[in-house]
C-alpha atoms as a PDB file:
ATOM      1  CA  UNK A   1    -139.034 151.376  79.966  1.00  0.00           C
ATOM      2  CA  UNK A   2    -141.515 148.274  80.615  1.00  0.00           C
ATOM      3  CA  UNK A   3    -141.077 145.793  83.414  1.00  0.00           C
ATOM      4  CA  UNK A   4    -142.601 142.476  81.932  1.00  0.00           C
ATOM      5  CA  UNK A   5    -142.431 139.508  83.418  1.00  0.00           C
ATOM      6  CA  UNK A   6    -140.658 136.408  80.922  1.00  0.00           C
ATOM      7  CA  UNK A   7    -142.474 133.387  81.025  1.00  0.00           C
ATOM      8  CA  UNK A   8    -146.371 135.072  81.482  1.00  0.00           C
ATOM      9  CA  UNK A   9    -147.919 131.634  83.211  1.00  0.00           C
ATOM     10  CA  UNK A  10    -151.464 133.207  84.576  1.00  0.00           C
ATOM     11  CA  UNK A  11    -154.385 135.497  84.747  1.00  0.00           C
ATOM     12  CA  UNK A  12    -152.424 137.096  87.449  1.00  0.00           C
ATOM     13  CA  UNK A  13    -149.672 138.991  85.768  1.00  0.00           C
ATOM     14  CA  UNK A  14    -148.844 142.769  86.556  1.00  0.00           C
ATOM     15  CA  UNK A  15    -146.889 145.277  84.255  1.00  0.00           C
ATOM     16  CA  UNK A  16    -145.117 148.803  85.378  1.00  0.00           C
ATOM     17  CA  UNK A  17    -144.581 151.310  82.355  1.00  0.00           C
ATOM     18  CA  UNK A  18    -142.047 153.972  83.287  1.00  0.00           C
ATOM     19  CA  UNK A  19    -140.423 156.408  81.481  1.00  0.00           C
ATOM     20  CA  UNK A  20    -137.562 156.530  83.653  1.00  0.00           C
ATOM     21  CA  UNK A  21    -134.832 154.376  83.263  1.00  0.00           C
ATOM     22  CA  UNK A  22    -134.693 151.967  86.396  1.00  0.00           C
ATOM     23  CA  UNK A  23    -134.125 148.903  88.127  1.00  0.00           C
ATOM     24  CA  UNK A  24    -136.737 145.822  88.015  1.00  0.00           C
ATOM     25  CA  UNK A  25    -137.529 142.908  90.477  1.00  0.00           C
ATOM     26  CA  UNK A  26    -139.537 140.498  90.974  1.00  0.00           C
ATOM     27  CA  UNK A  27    -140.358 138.750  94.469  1.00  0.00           C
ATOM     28  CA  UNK A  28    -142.282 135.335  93.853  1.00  0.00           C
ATOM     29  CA  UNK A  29    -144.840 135.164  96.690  1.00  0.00           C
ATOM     30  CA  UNK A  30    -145.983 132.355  98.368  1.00  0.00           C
ATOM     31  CA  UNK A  31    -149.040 131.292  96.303  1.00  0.00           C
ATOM     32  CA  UNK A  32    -151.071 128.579  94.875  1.00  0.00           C
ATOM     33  CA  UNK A  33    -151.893 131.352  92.085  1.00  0.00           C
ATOM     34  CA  UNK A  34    -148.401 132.484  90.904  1.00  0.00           C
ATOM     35  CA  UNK A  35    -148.539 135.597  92.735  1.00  0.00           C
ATOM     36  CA  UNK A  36    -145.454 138.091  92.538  1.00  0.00           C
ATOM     37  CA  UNK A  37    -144.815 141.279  93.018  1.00  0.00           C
ATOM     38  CA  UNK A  38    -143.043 143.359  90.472  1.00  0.00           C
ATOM     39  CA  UNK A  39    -141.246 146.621  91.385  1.00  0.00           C
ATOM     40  CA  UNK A  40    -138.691 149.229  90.131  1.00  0.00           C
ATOM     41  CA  UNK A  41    -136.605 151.591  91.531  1.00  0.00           C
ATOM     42  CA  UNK A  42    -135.168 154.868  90.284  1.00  0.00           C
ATOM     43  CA  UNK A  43    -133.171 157.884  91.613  1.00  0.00           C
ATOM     44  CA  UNK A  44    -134.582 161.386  91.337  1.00  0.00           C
ATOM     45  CA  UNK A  45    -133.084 164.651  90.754  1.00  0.00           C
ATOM     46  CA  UNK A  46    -132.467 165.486  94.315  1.00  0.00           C
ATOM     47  CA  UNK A  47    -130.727 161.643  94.482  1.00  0.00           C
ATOM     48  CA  UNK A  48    -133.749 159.999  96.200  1.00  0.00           C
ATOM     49  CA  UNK A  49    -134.824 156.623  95.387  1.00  0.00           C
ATOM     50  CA  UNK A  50    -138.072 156.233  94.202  1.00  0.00           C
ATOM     51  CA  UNK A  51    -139.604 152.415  94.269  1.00  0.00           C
ATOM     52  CA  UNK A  52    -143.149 151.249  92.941  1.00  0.00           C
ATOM     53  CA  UNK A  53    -144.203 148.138  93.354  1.00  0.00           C
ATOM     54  CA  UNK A  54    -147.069 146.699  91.499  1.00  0.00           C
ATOM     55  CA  UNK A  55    -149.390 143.445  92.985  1.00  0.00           C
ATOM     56  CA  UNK A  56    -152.243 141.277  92.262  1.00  0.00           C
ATOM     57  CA  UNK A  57    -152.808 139.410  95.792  1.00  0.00           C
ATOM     58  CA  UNK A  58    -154.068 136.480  96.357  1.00  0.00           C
ATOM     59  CA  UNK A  59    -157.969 135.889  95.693  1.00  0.00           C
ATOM     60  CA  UNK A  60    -160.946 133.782  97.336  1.00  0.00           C
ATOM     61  CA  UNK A  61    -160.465 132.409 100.331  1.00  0.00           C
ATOM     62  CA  UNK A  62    -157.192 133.664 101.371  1.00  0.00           C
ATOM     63  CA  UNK A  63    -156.940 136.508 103.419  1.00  0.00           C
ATOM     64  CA  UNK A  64    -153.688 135.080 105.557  1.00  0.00           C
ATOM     65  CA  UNK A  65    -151.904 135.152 102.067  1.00  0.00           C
ATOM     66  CA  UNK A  66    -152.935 138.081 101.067  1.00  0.00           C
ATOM     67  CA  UNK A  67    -152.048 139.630 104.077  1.00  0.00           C
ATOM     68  CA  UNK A  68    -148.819 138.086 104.152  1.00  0.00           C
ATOM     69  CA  UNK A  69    -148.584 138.820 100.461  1.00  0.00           C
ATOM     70  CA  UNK A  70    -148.475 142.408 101.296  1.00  0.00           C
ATOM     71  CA  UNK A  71    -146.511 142.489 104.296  1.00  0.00           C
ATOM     72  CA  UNK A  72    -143.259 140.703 102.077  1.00  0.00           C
ATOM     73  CA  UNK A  73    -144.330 143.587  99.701  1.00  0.00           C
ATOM     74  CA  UNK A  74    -143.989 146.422 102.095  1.00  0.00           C
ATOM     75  CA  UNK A  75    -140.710 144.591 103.756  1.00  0.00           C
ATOM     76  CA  UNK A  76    -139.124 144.435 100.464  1.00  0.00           C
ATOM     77  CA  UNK A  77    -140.365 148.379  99.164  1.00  0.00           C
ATOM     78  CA  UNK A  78    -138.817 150.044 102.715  1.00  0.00           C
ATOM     79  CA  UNK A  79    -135.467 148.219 102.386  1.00  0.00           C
ATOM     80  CA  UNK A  80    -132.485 148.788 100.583  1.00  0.00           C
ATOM     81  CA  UNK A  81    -130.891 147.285  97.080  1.00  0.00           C
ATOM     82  CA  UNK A  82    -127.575 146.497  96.931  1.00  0.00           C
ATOM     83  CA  UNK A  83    -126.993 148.984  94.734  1.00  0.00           C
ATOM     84  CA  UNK A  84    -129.040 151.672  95.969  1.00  0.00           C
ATOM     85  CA  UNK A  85    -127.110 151.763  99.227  1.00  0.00           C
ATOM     86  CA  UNK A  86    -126.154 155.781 100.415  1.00  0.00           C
ATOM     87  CA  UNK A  87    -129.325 156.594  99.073  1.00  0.00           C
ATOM     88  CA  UNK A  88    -132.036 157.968 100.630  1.00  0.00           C
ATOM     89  CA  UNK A  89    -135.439 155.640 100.489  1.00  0.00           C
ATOM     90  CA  UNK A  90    -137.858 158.287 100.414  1.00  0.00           C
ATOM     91  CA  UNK A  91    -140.593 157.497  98.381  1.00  0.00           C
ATOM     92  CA  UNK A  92    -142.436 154.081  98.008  1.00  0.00           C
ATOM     93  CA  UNK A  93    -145.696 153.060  96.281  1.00  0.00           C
ATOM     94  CA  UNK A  94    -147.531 149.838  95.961  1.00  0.00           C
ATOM     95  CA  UNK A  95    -149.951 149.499  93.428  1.00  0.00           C
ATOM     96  CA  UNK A  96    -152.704 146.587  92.584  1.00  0.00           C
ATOM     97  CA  UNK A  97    -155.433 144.641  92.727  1.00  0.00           C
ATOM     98  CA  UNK A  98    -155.257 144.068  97.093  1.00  0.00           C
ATOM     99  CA  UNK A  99    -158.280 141.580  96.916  1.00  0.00           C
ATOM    100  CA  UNK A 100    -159.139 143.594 100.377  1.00  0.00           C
ATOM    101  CA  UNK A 101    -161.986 145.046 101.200  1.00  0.00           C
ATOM    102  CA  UNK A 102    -162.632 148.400 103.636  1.00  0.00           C
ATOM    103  CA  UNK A 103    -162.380 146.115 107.109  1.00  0.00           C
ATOM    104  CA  UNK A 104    -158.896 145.005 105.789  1.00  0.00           C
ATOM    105  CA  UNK A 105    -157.789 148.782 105.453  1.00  0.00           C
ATOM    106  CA  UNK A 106    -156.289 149.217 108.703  1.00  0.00           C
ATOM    107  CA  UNK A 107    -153.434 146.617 107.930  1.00  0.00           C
ATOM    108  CA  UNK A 108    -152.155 149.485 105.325  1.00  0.00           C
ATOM    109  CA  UNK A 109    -151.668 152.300 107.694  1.00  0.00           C
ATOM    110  CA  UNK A 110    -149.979 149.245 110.274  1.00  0.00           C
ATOM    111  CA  UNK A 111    -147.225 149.255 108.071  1.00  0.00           C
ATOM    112  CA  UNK A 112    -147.014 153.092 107.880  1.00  0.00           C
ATOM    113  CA  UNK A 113    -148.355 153.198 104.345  1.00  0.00           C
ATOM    114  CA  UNK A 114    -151.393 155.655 103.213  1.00  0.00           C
ATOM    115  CA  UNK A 115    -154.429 154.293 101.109  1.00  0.00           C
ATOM    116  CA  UNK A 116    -154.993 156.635  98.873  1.00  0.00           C
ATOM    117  CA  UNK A 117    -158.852 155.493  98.351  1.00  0.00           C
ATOM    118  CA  UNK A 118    -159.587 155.632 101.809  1.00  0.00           C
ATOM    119  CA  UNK A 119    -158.261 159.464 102.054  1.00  0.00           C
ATOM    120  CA  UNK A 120    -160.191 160.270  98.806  1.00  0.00           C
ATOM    121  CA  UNK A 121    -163.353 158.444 101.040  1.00  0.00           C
ATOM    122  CA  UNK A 122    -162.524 160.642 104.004  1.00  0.00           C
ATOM    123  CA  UNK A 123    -162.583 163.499 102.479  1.00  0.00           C
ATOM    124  CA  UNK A 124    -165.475 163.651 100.414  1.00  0.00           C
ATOM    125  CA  UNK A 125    -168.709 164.132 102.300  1.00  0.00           C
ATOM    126  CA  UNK A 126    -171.249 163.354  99.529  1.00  0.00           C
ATOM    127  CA  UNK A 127    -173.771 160.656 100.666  1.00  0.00           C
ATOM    128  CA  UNK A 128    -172.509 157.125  99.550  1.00  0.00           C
ATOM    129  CA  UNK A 129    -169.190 158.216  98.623  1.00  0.00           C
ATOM    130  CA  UNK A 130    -167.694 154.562  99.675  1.00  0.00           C
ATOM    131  CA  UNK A 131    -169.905 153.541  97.100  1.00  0.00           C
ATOM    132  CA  UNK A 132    -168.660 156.451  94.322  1.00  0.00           C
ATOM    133  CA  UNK A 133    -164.964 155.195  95.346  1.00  0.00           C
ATOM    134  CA  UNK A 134    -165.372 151.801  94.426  1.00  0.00           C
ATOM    135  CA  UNK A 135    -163.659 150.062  91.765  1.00  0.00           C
ATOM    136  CA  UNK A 136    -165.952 146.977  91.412  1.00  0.00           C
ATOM    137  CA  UNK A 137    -169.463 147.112  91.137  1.00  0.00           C
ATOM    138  CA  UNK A 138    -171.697 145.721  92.320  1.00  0.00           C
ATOM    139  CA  UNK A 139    -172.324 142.309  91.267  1.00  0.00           C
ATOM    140  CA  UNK A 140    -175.758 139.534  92.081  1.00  0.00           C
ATOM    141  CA  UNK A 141    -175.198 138.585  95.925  1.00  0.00           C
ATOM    142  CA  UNK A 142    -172.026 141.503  96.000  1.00  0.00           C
ATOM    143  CA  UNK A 143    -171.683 144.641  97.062  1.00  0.00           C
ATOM    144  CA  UNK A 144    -169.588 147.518  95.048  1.00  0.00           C
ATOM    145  CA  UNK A 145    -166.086 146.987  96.800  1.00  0.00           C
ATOM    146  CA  UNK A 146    -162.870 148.481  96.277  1.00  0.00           C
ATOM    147  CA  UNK A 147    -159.665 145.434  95.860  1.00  0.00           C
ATOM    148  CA  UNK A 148    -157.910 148.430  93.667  1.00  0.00           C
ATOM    149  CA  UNK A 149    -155.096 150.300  96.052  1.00  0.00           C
ATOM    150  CA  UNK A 150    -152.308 153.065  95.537  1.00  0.00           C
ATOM    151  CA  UNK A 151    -150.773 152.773  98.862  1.00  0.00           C
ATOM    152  CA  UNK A 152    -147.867 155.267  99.603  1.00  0.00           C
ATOM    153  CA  UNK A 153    -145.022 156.140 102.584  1.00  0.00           C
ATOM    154  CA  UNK A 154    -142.540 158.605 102.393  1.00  0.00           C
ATOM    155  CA  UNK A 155    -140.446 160.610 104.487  1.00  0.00           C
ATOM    156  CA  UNK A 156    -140.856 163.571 102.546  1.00  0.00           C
ATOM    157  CA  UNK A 157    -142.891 166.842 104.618  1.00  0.00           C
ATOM    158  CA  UNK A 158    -143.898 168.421 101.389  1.00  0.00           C
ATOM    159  CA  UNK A 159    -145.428 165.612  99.338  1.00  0.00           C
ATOM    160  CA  UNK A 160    -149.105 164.827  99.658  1.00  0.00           C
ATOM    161  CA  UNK A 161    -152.518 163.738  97.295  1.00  0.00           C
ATOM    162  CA  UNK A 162    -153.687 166.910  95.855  1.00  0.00           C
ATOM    163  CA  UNK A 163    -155.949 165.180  93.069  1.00  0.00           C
ATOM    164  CA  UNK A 164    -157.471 161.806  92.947  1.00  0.00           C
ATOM    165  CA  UNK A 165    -159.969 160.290  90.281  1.00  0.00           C
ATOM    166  CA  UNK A 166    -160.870 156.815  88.642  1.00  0.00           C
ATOM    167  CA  UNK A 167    -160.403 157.076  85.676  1.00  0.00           C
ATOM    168  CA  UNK A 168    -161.326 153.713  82.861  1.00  0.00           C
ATOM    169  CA  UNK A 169    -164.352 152.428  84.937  1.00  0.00           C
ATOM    170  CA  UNK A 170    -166.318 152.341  81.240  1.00  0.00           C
ATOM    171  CA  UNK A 171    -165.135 149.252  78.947  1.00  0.00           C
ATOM    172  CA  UNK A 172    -163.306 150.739  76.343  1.00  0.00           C
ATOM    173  CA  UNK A 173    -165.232 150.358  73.109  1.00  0.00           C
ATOM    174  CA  UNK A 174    -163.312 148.760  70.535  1.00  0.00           C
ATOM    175  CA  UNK A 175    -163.240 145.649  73.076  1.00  0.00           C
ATOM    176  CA  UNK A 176    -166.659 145.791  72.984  1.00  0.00           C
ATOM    177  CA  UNK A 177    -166.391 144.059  69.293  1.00  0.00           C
ATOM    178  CA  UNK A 178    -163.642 141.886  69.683  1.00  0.00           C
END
């Protein structure tokens, strides 16, 4: 099932592919670039729900919206639908493009979410492996960053990152010739 947003206005559209059947939303954000965030929900087997929200924050300039951004986007993953009410809301994700960079990390785990990327940084010793991590690279007068996030907060004991890679960080080639 996709999630697409009708009326595609801007640059700054997000998509969720799932092949689960589910619930979609959408929560306008306060923006000057049409930000929203987009999210689903879904029940498991063991009658969990399961919601993943996907963002594209607020760029340039703007790191009260962004910030604010997120915080209506964790509000909205760690409370409950309507219809999803005697269900337990045990797994949440948010997904996107955070516009943050490392120094804005620490607003993540203030909400009780988990950066993925900045685990997979922990843990790997390697020399420069902020800089292996990163998502953008570096471009003239900016260093390689990382805006990219899968955030995470669950209740669950047992779940847990066992693998984490980037995977797409060539252009694919066809595009090349377009």
């Amino acid at each position: 099932m996709a999630a697409i947003p009708k009326g595609i206005k801007n640059w700054y559209e997000v998509l969720i592919l799932s092949k689960f059947k589910c619930n979609a939303y959408i929560q306008p954000f306060p923006s000057r670039m049409g930000r929203k965030l987009l999210y689903i929900t879904f029940i498991n087997n063991s009658t969990d729900i399961v919601k993943v929200g996907s963002v594209h924050l607020e760029s340039l300039n703007n790191c009260n919206k962004r910030e604010n951004q997120m915080k209506i986007s964790y509000e909205i993953l760690d409370g409950i639908e309507k219809e999803n009410i005697g269900f337990d809301n045990k797994y949440k994700f948010l997904v996107g493009d955070f516009n943050f960079s490392d120094r804005e990390t620490p607003l993540i785990y203030s909400f009780g979410y988990t950066d993925v990327g900045a685990e997979v940084v922990k843990k790997d010793s390697t020399k420069n492996s902020n800089l292996k991590w990163s998502t953008m690279k570096a471009m003239k007068g900016y260093p390689a960053w990382r805006p990219d996030r899968i955030t995470y907060k669950t209740s669950s004991k047992s779940f847990g990152m066992k693998h984490f890679e980037i995977v797409g960080s060539e252009p694919i080639k066809i595009l090349d010739k377009l």
